[in-house]
PDB file of N, CA and C in Angstrom:
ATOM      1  N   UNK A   1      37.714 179.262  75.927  1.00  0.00           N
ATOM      2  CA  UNK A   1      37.521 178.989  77.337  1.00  0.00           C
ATOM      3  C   UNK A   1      36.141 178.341  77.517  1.00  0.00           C
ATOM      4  N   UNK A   2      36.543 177.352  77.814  1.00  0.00           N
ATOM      5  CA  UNK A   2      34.513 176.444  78.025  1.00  0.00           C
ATOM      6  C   UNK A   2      33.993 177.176  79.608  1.00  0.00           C
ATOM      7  N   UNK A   3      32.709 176.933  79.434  1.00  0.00           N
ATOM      8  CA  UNK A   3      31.517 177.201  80.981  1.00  0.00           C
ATOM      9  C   UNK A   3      31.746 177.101  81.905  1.00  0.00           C
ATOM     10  N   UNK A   4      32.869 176.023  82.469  1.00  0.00           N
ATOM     11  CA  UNK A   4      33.334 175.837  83.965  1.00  0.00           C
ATOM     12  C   UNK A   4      34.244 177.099  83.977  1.00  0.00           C
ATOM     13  N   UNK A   5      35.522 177.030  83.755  1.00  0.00           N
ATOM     14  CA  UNK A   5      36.438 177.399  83.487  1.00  0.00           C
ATOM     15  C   UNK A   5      36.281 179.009  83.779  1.00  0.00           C
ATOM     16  N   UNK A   6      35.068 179.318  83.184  1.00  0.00           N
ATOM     17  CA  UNK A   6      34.447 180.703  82.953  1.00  0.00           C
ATOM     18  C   UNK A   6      34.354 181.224  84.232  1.00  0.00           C
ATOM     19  N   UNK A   7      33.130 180.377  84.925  1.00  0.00           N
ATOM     20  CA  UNK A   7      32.778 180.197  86.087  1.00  0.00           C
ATOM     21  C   UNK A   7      33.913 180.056  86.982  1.00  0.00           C
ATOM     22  N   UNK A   8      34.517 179.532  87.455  1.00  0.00           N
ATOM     23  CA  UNK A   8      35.817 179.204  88.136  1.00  0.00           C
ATOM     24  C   UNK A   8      36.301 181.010  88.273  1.00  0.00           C
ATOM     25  N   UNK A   9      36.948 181.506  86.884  1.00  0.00           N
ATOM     26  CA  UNK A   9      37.555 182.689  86.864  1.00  0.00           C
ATOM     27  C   UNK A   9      36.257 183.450  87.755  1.00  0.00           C
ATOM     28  N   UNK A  10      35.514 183.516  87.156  1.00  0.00           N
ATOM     29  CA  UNK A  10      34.827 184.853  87.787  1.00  0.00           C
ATOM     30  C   UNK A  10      34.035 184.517  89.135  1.00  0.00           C
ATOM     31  N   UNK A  11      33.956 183.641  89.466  1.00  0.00           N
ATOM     32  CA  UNK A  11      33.922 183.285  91.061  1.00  0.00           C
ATOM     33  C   UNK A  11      35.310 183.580  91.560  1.00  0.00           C
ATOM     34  N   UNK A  12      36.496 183.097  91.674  1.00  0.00           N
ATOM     35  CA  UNK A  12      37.294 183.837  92.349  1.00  0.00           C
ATOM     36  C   UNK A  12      37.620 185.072  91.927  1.00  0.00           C
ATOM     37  N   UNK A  13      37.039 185.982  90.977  1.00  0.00           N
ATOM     38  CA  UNK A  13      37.556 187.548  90.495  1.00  0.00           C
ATOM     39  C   UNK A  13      36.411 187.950  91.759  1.00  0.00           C
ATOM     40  N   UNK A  14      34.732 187.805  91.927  1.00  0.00           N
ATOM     41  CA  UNK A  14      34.195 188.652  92.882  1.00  0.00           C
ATOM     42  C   UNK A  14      34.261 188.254  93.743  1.00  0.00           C
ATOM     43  N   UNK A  15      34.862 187.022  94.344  1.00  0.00           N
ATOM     44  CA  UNK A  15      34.638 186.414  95.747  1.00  0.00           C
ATOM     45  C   UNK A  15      36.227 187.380  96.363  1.00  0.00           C
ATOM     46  N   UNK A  16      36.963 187.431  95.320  1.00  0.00           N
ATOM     47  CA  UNK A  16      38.454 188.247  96.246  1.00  0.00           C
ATOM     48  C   UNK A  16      37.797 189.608  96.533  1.00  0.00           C
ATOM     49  N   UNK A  17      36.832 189.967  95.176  1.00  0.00           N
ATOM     50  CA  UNK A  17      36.615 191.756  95.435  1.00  0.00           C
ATOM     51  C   UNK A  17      35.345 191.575  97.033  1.00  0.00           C
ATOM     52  N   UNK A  18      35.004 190.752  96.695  1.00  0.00           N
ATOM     53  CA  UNK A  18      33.760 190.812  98.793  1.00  0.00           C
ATOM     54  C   UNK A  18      35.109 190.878  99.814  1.00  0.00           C
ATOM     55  N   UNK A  19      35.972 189.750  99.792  1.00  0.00           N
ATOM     56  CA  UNK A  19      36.934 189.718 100.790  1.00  0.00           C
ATOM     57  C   UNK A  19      37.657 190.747 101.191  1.00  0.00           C
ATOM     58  N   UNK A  20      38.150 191.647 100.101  1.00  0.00           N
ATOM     59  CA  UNK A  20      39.062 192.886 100.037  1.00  0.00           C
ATOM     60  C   UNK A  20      37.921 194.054 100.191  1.00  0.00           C
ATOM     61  N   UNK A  21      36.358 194.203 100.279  1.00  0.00           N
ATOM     62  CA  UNK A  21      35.533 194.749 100.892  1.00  0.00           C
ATOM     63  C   UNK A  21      34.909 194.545 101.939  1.00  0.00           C
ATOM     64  N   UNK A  22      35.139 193.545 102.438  1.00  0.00           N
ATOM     65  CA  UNK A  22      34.547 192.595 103.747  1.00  0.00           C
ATOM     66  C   UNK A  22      35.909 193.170 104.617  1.00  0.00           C
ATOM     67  N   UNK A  23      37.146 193.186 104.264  1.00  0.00           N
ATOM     68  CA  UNK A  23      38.313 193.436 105.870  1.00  0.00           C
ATOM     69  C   UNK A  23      38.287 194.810 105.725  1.00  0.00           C
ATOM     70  N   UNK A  24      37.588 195.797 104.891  1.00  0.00           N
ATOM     71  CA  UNK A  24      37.517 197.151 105.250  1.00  0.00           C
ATOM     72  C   UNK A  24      36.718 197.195 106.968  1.00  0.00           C
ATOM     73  N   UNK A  25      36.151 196.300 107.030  1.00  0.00           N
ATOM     74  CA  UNK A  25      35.292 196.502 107.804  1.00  0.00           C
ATOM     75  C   UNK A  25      35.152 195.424 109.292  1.00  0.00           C
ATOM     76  N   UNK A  26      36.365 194.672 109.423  1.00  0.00           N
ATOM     77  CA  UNK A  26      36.473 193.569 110.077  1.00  0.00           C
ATOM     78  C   UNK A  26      37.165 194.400 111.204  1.00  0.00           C
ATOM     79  N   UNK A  27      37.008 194.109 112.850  1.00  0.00           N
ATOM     80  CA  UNK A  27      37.618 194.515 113.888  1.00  0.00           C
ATOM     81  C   UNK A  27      39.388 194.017 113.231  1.00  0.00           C
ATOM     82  N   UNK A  28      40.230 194.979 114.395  1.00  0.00           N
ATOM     83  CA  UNK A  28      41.773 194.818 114.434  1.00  0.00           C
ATOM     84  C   UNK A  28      41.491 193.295 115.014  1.00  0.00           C
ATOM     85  N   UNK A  29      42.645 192.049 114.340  1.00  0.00           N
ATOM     86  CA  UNK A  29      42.533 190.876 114.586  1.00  0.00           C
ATOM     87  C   UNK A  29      41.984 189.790 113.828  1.00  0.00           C
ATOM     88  N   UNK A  30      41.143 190.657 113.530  1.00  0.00           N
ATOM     89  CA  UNK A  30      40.514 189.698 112.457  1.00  0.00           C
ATOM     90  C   UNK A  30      40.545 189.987 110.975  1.00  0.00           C
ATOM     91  N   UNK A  31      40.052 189.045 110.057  1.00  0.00           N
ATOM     92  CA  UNK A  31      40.611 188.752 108.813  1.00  0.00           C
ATOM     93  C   UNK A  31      39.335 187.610 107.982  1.00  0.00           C
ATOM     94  N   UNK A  32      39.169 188.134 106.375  1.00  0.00           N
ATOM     95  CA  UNK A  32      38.358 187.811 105.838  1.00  0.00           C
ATOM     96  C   UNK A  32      39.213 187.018 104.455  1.00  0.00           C
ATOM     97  N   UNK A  33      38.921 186.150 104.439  1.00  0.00           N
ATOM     98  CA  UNK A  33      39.788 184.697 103.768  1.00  0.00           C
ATOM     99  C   UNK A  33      39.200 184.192 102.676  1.00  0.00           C
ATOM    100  N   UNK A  34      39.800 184.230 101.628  1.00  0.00           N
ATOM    101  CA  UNK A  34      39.690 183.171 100.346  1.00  0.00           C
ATOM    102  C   UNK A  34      39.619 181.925  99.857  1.00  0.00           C
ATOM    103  N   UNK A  35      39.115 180.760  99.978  1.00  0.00           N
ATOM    104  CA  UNK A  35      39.506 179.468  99.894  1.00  0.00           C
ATOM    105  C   UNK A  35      39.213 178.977  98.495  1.00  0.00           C
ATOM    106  N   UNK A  36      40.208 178.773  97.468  1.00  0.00           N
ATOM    107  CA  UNK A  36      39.547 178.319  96.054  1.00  0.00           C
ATOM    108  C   UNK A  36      40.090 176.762  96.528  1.00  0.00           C
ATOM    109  N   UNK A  37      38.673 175.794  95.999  1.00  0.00           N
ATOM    110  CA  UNK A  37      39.212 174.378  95.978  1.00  0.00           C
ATOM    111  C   UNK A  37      38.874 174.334  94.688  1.00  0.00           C
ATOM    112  N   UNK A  38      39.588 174.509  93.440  1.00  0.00           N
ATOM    113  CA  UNK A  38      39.265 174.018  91.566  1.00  0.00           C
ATOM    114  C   UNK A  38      39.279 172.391  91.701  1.00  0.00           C
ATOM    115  N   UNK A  39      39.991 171.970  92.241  1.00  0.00           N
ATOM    116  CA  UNK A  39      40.322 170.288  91.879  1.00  0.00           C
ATOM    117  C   UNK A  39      38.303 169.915  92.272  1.00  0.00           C
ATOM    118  N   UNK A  40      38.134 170.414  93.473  1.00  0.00           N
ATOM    119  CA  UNK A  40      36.722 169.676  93.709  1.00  0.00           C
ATOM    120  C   UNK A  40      35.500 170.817  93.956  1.00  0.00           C
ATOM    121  N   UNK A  41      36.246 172.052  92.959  1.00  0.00           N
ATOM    122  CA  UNK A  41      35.030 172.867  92.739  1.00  0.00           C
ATOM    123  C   UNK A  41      34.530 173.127  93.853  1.00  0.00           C
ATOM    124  N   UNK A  42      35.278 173.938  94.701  1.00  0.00           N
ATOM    125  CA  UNK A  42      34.516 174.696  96.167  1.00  0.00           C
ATOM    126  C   UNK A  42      35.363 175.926  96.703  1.00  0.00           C
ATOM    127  N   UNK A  43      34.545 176.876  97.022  1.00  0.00           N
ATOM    128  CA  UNK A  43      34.828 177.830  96.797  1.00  0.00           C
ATOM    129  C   UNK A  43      34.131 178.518  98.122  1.00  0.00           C
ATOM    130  N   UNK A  44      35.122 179.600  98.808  1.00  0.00           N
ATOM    131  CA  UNK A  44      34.392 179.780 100.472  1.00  0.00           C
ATOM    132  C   UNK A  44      35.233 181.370 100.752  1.00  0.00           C
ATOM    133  N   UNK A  45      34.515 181.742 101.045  1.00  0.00           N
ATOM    134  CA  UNK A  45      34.846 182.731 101.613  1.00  0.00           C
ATOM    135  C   UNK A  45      34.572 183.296 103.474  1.00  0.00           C
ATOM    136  N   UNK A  46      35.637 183.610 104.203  1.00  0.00           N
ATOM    137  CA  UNK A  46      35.116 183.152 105.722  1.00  0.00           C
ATOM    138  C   UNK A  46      36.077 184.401 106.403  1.00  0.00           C
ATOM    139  N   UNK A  47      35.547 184.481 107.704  1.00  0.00           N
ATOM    140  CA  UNK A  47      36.093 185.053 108.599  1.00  0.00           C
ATOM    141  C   UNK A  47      36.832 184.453 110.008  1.00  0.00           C
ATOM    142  N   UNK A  48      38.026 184.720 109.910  1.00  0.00           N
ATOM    143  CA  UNK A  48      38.800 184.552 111.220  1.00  0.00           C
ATOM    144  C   UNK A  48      39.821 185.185 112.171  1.00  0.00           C
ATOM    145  N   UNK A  49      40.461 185.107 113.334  1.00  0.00           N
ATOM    146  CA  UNK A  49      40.807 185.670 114.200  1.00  0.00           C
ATOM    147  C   UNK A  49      40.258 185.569 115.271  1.00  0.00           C
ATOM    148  N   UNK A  50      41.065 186.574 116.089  1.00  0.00           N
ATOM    149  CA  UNK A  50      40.468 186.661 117.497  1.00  0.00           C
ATOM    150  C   UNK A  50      40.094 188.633 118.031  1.00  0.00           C
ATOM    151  N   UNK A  51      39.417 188.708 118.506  1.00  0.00           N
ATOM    152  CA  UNK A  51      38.556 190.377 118.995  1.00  0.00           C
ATOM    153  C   UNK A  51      38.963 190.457 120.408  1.00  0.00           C
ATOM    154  N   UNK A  52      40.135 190.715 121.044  1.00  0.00           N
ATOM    155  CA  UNK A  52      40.322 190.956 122.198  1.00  0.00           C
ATOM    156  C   UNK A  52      40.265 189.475 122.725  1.00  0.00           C
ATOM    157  N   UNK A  53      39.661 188.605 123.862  1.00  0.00           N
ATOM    158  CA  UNK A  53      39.649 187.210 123.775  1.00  0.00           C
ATOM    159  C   UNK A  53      38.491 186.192 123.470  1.00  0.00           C
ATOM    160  N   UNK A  54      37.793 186.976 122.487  1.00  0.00           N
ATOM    161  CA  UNK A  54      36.703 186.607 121.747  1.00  0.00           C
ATOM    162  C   UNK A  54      36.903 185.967 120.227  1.00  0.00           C
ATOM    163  N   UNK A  55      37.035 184.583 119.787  1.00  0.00           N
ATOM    164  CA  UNK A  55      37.120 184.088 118.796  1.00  0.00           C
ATOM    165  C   UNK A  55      36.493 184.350 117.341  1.00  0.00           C
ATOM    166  N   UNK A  56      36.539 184.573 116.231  1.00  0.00           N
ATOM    167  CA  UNK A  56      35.969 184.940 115.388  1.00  0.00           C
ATOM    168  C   UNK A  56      36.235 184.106 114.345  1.00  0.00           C
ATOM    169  N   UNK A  57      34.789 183.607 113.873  1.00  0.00           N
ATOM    170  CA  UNK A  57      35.206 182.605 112.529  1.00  0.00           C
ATOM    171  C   UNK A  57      33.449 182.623 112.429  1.00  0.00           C
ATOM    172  N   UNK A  58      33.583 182.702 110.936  1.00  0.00           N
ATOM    173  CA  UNK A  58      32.306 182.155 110.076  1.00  0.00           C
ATOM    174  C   UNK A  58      32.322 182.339 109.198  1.00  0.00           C
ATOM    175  N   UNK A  59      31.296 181.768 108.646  1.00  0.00           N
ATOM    176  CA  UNK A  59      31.230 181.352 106.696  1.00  0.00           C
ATOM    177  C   UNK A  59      30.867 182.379 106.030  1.00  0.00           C
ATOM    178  N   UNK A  60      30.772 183.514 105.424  1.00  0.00           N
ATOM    179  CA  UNK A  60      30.383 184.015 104.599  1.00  0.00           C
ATOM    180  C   UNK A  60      29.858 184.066 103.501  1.00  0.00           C
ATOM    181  N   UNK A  61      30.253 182.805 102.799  1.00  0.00           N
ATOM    182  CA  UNK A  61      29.960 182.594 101.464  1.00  0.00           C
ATOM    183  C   UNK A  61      30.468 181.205 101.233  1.00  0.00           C
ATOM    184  N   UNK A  62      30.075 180.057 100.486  1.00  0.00           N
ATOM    185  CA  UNK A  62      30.466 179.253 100.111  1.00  0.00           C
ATOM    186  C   UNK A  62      29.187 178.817  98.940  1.00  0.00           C
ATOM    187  N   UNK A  63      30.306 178.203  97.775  1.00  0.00           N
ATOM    188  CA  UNK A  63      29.380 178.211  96.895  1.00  0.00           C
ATOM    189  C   UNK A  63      30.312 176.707  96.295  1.00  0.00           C
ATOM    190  N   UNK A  64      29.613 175.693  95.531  1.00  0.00           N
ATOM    191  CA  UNK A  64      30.184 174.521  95.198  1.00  0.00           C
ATOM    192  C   UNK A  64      29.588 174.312  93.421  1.00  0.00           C
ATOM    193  N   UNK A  65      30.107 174.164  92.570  1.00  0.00           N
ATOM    194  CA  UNK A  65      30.304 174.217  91.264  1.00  0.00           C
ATOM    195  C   UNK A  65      29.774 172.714  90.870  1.00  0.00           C
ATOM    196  N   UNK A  66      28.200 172.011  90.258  1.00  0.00           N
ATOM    197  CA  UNK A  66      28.594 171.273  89.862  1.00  0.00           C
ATOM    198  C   UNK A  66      28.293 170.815  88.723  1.00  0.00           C
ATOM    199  N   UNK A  67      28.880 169.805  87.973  1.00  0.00           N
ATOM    200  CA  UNK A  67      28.557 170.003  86.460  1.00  0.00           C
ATOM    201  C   UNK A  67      28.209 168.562  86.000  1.00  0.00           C
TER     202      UNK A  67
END
């Protein structure tokens, strides 16, 4: 397995374990999201929904791979 590749795996192995620890803790409605882009190496982790009629979205994490 070469250096990217490496990288790739274990960016999405802890970025799912924040997400699946991040919606322990997210209001009813809302939701904490995964985005793997491999083709162009980007990688995001975010929040969305809605809180009663209050919108919810932001970045949490985004990280971009480059080699």
């Amino acid at each position: 397995m070469d250096k990217l590749t490496r990288y790739r795996s274990l960016l999405k192995e802890q970025m799912t374990a924040l997400a699946e620890l991040a919606n322990r803790c997210v209001p009813e409605g809302a939701e904490t999201l995964c985005v793997f882009d491999e083709e162009r190496d980007c990688y995001l982790v975010l929040n969305v929904g809605w809180v009663g009629e209050r919108r919810v979205r932001g970045t949490t994490l985004f990280v971009r791979l480059r080699a």
